[in-house]
PDB file of N, CA and C in Angstrom:
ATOM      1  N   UNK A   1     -59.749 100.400  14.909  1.00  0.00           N
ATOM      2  CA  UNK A   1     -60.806 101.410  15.013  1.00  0.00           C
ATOM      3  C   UNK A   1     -61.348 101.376  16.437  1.00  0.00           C
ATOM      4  N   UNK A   2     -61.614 102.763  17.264  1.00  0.00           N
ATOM      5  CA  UNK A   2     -62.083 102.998  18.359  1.00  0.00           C
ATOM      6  C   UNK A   2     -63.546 102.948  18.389  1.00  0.00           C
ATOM      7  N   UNK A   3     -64.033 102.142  18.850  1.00  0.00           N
ATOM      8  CA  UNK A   3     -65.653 102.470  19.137  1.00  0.00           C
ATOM      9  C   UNK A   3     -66.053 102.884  20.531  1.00  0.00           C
ATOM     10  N   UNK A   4     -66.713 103.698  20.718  1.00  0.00           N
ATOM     11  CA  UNK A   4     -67.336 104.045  22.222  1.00  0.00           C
ATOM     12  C   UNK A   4     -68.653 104.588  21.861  1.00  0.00           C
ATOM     13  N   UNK A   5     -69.680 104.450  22.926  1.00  0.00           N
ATOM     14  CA  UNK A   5     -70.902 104.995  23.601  1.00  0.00           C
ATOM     15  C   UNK A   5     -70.450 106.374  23.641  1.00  0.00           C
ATOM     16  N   UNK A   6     -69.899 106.977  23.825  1.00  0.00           N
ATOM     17  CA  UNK A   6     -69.735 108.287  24.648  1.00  0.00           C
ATOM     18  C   UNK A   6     -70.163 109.514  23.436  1.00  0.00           C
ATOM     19  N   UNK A   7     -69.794 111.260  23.903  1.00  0.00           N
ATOM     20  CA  UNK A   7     -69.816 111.863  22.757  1.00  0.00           C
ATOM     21  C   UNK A   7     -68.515 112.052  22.523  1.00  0.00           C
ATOM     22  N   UNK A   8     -67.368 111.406  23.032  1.00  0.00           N
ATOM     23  CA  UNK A   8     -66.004 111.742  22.763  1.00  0.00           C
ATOM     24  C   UNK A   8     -64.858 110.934  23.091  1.00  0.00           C
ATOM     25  N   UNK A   9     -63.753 111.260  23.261  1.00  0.00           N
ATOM     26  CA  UNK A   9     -62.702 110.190  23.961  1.00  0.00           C
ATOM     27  C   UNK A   9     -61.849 110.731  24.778  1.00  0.00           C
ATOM     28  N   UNK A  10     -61.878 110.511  26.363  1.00  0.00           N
ATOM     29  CA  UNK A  10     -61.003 111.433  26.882  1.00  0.00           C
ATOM     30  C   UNK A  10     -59.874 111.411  26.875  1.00  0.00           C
ATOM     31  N   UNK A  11     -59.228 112.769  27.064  1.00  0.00           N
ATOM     32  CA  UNK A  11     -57.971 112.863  26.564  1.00  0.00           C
ATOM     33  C   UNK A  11     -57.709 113.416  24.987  1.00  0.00           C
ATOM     34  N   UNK A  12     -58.881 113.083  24.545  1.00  0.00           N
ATOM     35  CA  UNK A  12     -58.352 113.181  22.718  1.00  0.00           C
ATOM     36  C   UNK A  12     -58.928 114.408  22.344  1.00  0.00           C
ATOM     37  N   UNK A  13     -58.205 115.232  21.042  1.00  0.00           N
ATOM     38  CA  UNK A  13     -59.563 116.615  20.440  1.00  0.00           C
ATOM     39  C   UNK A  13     -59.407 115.693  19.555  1.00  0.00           C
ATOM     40  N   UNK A  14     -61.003 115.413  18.625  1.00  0.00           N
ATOM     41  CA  UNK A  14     -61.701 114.976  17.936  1.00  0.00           C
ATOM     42  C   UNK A  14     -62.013 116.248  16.486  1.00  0.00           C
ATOM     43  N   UNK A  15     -61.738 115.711  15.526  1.00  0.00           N
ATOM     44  CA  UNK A  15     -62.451 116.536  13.848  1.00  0.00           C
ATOM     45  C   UNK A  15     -63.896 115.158  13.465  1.00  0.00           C
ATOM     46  N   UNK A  16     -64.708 115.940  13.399  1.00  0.00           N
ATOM     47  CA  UNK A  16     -65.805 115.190  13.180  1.00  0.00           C
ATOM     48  C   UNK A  16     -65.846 115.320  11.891  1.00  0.00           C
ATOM     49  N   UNK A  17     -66.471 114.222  11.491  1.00  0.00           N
ATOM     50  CA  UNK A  17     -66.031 113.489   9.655  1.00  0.00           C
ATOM     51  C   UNK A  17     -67.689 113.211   8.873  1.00  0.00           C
ATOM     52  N   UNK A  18     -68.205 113.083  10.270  1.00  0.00           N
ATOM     53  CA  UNK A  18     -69.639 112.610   9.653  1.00  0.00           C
ATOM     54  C   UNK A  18     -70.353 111.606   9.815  1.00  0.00           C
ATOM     55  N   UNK A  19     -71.289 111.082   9.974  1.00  0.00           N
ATOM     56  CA  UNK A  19     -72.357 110.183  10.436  1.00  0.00           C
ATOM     57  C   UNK A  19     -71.982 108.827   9.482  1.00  0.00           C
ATOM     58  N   UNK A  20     -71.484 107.559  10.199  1.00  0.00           N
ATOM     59  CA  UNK A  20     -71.770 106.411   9.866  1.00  0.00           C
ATOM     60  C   UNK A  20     -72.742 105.646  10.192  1.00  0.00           C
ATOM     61  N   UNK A  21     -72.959 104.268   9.433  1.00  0.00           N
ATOM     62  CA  UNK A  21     -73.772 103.421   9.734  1.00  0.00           C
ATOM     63  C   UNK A  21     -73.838 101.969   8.863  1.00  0.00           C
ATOM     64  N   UNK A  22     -74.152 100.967   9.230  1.00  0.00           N
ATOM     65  CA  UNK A  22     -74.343  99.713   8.587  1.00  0.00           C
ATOM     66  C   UNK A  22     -75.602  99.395   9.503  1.00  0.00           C
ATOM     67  N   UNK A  23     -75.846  98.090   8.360  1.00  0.00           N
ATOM     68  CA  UNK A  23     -76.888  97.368   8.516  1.00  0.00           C
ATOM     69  C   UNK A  23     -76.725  95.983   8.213  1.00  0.00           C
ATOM     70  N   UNK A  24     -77.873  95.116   8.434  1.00  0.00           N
ATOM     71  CA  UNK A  24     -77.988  93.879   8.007  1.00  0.00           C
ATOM     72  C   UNK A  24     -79.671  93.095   8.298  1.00  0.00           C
ATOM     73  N   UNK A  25     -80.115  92.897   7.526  1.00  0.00           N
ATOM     74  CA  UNK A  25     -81.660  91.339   8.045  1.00  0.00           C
ATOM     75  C   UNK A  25     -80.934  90.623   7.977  1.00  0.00           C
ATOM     76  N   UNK A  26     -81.174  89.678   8.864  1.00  0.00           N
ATOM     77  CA  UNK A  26     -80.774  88.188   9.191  1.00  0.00           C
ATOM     78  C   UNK A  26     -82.313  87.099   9.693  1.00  0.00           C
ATOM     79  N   UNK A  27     -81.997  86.369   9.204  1.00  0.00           N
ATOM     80  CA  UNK A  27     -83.202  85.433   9.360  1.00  0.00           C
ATOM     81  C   UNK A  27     -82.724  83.807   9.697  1.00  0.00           C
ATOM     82  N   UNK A  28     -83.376  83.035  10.185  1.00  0.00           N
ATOM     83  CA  UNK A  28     -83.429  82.039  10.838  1.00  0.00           C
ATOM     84  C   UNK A  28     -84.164  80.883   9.680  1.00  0.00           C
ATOM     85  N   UNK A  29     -83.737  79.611   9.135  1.00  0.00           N
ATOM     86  CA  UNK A  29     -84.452  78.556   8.549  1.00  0.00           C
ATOM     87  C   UNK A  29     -85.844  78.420   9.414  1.00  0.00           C
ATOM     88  N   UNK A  30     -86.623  77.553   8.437  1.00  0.00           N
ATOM     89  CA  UNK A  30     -88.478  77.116   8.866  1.00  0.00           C
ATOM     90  C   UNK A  30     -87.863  76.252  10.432  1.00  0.00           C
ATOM     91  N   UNK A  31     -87.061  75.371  10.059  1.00  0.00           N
ATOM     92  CA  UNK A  31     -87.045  74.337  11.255  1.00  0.00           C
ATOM     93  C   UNK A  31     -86.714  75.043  12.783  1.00  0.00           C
ATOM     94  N   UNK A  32     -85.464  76.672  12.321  1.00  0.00           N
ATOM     95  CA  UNK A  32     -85.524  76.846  13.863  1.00  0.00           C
ATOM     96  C   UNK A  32     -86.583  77.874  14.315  1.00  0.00           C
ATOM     97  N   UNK A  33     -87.319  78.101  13.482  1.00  0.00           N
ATOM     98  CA  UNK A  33     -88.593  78.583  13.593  1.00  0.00           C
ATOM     99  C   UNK A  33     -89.552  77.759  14.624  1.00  0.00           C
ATOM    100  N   UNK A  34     -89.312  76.690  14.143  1.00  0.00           N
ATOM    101  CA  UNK A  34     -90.438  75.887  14.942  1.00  0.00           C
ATOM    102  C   UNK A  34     -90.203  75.379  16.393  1.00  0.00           C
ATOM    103  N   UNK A  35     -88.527  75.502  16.392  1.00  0.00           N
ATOM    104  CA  UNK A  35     -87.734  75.466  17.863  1.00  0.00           C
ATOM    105  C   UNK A  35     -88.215  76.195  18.266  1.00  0.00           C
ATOM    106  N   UNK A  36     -88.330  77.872  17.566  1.00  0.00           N
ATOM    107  CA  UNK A  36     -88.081  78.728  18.932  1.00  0.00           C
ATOM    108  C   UNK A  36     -90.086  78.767  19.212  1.00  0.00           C
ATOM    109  N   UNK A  37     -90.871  78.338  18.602  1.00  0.00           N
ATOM    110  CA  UNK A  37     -91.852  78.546  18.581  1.00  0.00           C
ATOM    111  C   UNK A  37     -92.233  77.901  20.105  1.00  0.00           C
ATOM    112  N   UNK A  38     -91.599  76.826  19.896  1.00  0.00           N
ATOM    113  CA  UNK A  38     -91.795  75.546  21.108  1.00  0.00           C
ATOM    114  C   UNK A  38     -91.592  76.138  22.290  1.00  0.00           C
ATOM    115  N   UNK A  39     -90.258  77.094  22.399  1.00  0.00           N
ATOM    116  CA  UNK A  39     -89.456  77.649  23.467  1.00  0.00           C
ATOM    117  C   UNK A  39     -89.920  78.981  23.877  1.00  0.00           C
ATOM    118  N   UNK A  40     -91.282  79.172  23.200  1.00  0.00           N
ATOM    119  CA  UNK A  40     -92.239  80.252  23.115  1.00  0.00           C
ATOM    120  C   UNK A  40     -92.892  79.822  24.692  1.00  0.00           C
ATOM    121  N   UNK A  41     -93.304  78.755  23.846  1.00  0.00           N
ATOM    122  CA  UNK A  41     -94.691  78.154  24.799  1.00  0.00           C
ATOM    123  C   UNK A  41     -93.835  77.632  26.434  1.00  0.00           C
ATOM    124  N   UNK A  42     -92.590  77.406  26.694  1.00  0.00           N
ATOM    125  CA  UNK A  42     -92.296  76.788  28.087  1.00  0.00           C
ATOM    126  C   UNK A  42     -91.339  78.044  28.553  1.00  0.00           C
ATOM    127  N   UNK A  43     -91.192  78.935  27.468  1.00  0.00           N
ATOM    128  CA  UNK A  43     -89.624  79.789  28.270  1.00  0.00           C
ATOM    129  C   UNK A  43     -89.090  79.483  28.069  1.00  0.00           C
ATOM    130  N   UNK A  44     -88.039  80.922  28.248  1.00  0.00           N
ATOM    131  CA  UNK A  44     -86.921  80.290  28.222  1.00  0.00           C
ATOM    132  C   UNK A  44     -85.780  81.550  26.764  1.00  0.00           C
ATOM    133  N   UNK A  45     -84.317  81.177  27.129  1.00  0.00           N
ATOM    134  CA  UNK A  45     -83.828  81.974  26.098  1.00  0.00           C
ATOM    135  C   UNK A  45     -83.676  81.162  24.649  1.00  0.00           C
ATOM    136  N   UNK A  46     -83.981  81.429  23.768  1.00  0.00           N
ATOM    137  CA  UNK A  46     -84.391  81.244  22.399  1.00  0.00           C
ATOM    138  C   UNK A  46     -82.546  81.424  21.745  1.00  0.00           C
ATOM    139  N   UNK A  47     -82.324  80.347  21.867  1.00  0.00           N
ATOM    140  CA  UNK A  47     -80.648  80.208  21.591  1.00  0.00           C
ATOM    141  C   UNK A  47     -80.446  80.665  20.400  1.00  0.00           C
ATOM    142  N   UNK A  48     -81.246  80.121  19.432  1.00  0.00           N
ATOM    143  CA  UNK A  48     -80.746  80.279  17.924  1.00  0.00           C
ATOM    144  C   UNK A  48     -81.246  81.884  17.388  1.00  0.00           C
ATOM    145  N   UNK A  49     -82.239  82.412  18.322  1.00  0.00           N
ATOM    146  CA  UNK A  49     -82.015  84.219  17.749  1.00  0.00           C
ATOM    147  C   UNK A  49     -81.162  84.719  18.413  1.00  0.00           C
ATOM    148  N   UNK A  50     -81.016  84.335  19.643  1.00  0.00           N
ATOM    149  CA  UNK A  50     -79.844  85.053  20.565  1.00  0.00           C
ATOM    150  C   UNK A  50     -78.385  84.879  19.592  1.00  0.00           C
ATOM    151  N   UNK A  51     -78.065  84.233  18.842  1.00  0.00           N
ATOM    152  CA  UNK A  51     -77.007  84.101  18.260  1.00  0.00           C
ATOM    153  C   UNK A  51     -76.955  84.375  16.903  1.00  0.00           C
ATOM    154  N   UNK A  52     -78.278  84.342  16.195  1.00  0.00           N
ATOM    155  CA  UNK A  52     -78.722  85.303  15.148  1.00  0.00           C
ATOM    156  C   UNK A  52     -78.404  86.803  15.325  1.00  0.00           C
ATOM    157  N   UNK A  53     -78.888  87.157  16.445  1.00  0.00           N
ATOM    158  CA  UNK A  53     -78.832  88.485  16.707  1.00  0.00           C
ATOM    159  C   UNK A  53     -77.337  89.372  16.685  1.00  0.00           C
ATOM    160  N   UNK A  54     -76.253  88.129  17.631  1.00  0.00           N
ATOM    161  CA  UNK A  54     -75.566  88.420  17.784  1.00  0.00           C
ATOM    162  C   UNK A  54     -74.521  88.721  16.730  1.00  0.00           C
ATOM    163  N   UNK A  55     -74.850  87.423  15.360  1.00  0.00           N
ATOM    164  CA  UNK A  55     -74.134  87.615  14.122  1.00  0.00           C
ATOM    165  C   UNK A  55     -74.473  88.582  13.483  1.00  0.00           C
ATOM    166  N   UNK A  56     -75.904  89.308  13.589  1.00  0.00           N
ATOM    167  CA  UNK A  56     -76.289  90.577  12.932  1.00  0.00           C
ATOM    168  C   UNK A  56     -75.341  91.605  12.828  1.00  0.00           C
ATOM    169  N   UNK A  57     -75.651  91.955  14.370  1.00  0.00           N
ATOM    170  CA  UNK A  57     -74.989  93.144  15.414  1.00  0.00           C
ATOM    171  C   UNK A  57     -73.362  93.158  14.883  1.00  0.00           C
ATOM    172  N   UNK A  58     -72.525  91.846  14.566  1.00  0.00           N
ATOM    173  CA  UNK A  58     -70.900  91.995  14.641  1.00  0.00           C
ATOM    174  C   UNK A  58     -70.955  92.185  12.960  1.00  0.00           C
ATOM    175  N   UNK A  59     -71.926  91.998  12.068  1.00  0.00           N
ATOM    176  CA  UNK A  59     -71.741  92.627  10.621  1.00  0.00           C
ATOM    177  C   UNK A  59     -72.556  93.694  10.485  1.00  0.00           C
ATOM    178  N   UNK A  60     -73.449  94.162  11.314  1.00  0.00           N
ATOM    179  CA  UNK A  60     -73.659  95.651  11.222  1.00  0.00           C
ATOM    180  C   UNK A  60     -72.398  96.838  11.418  1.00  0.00           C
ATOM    181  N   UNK A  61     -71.787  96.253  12.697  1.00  0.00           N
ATOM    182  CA  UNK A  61     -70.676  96.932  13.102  1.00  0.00           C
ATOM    183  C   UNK A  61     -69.448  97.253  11.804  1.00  0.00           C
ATOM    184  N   UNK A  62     -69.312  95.755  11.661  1.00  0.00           N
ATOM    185  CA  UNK A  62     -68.218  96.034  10.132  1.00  0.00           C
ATOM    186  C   UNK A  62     -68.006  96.608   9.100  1.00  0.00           C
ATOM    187  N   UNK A  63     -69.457  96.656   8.764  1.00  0.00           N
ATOM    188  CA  UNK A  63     -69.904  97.378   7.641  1.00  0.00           C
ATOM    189  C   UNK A  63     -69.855  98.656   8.137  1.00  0.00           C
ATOM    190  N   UNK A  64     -70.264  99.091   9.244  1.00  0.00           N
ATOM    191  CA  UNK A  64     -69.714 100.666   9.853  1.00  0.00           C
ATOM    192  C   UNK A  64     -68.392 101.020   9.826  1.00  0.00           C
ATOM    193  N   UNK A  65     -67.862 100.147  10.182  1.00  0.00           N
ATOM    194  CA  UNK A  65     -66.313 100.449  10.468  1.00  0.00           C
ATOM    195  C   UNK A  65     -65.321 100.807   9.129  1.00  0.00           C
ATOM    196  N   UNK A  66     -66.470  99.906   8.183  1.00  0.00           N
ATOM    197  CA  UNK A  66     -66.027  99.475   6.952  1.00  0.00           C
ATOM    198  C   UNK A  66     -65.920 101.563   6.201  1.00  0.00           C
ATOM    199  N   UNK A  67     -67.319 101.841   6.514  1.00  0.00           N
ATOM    200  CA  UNK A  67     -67.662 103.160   5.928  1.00  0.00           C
ATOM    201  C   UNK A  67     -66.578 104.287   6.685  1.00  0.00           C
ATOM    202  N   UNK A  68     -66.519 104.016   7.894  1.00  0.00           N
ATOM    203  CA  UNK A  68     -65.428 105.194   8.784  1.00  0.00           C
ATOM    204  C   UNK A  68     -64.267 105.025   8.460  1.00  0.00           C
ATOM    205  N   UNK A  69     -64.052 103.553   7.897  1.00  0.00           N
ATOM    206  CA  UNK A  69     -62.213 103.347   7.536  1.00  0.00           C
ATOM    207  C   UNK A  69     -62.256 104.150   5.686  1.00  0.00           C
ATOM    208  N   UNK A  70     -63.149 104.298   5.008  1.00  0.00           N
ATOM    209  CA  UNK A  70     -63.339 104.634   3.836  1.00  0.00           C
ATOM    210  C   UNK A  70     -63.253 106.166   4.022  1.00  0.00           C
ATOM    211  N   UNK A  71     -63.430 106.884   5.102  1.00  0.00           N
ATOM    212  CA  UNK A  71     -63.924 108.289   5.407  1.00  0.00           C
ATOM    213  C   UNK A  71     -62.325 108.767   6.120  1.00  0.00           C
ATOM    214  N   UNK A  72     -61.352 108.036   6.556  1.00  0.00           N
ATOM    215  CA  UNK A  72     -60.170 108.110   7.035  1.00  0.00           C
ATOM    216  C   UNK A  72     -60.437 108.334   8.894  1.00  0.00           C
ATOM    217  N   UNK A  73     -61.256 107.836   9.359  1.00  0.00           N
ATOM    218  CA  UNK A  73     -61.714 108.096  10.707  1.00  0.00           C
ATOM    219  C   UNK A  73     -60.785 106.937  11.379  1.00  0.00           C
ATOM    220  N   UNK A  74     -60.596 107.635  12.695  1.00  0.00           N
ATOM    221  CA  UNK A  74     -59.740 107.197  13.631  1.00  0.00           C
ATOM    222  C   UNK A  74     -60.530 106.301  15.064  1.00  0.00           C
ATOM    223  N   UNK A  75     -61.557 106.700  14.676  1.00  0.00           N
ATOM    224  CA  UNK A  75     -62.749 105.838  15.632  1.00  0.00           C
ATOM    225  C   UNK A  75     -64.072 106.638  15.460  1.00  0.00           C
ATOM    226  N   UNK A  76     -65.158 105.688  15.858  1.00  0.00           N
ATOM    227  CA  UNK A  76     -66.618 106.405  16.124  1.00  0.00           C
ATOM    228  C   UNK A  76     -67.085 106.676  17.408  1.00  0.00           C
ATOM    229  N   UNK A  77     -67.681 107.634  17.705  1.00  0.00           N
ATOM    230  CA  UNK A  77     -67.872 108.162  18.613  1.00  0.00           C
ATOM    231  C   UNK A  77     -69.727 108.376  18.782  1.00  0.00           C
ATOM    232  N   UNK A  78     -70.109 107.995  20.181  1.00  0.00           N
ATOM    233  CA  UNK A  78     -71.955 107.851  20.021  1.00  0.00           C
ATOM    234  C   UNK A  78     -72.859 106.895  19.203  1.00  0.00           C
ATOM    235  N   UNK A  79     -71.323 105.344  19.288  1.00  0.00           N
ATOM    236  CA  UNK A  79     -72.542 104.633  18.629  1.00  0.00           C
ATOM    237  C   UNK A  79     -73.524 103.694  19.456  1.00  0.00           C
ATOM    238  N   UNK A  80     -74.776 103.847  18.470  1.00  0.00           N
ATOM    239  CA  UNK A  80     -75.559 103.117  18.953  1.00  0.00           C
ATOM    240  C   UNK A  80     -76.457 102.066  17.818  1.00  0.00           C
ATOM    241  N   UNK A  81     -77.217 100.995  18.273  1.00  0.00           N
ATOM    242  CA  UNK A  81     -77.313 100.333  18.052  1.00  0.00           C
ATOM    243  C   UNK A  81     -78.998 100.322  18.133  1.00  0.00           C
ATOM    244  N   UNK A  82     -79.922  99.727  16.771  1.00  0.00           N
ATOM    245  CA  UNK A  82     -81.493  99.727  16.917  1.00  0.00           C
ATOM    246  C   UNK A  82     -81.744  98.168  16.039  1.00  0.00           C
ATOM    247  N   UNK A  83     -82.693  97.845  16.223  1.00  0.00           N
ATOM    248  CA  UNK A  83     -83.087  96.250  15.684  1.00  0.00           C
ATOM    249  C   UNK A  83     -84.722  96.646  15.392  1.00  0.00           C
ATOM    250  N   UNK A  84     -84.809  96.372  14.718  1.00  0.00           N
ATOM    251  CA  UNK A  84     -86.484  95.779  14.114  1.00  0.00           C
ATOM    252  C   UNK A  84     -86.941  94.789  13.454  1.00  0.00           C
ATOM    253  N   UNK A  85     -87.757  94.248  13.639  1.00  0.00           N
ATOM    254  CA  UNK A  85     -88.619  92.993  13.255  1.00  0.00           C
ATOM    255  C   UNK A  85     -89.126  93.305  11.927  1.00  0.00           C
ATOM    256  N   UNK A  86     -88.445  92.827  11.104  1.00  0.00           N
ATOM    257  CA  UNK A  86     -89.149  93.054   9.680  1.00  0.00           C
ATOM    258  C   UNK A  86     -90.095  91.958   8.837  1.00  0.00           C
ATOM    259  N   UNK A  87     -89.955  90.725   9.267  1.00  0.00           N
ATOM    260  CA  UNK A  87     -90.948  90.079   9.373  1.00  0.00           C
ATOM    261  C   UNK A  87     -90.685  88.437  10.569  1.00  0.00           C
ATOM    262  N   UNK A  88     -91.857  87.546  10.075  1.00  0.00           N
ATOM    263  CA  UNK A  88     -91.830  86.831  11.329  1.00  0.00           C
ATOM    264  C   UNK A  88     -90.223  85.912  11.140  1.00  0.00           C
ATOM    265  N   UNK A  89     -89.271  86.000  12.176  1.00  0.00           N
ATOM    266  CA  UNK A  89     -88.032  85.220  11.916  1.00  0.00           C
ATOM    267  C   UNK A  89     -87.208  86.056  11.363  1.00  0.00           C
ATOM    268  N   UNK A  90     -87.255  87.613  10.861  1.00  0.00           N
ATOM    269  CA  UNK A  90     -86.403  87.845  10.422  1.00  0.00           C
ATOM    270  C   UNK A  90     -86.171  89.810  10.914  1.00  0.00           C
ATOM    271  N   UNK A  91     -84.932  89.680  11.179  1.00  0.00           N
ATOM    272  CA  UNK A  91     -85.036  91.256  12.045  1.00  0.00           C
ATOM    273  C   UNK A  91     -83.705  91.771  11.438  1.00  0.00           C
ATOM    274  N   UNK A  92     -83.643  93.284  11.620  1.00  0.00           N
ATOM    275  CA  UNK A  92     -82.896  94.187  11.126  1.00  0.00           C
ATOM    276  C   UNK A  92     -81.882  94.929  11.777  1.00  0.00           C
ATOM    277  N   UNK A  93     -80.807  95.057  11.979  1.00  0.00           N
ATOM    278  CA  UNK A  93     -79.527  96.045  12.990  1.00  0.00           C
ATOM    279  C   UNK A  93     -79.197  96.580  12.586  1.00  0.00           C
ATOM    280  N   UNK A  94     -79.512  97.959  12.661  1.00  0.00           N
ATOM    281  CA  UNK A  94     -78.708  98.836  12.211  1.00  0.00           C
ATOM    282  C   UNK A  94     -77.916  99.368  13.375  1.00  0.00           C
ATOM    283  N   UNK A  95     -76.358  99.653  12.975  1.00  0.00           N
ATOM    284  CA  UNK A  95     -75.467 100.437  13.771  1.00  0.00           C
ATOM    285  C   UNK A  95     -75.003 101.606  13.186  1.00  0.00           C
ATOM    286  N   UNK A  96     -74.723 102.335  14.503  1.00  0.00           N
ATOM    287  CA  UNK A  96     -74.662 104.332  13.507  1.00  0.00           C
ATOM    288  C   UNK A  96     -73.568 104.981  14.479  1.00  0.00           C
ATOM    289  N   UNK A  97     -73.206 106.063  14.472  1.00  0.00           N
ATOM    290  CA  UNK A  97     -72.083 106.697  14.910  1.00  0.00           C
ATOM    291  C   UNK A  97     -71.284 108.046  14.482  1.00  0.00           C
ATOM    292  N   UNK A  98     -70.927 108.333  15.038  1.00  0.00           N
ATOM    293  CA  UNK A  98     -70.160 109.561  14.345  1.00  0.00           C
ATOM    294  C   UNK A  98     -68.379 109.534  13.949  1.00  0.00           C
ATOM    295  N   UNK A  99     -68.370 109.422  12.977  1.00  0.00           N
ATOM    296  CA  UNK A  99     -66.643 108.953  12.189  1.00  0.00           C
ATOM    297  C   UNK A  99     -66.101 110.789  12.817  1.00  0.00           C
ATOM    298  N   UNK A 100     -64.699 109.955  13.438  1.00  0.00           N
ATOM    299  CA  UNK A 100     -64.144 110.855  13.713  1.00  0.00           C
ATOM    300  C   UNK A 100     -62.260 110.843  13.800  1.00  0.00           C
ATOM    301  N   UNK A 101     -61.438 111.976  13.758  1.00  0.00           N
ATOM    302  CA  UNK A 101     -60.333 111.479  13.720  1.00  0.00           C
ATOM    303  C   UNK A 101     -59.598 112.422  14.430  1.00  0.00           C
ATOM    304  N   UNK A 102     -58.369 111.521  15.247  1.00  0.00           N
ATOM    305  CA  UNK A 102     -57.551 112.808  15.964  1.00  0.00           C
ATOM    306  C   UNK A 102     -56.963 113.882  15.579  1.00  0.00           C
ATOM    307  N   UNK A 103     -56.941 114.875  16.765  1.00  0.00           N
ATOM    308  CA  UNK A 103     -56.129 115.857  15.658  1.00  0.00           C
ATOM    309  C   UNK A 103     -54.886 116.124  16.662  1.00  0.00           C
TER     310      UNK A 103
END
């Protein structure tokens, strides 16, 4: 599956299929809570959300890919990516896009 930023792929004509998207919350245990709390107070990058985040983001994606491979799409086109804080330690990714396939 093709993913790009863009509204298209050059070179390619595109049939638009329809709006995908996945999601995921992911949350962090009490203890690395209290890490990153620490790493609050001196600075600094906060390892264990940075890599939270990052596991979010690669099963938001899947689960997209998951919906465009279900839709017969050949790649997504305009995706983008939003996060929110849904509570303390625990945040939300959604990824979205437009399923599309060559013609």
């Amino acid at each position: 599956m093709i993913l790009v930023n863009t509204p298209g792929i050059e070179g390619r004509s595109l049939a638009v299929l329809g709006m995908v998207s996945g999601n995921t919350v992911q949350s962090k245990n009490a203890f690395k809570d209290i890490g990153a709390g620490f790493r609050n107070l001196v600075g600094g990058e906060v390892v264990s959300y940075t890599k939270m985040l990052a596991e979010a983001r690669d099963v938001a994606i899947q689960r997209m890919i998951a919906q465009a491979s279900d839709m017969g799409a050949d790649a997504i086109v305009n995706v983008r990516f939003s996060s929110a804080s849904i509570m303390d330690g625990a945040a939300e990714i959604l990824a979205w896009g437009t399923a599309v396939k060559f013609m």
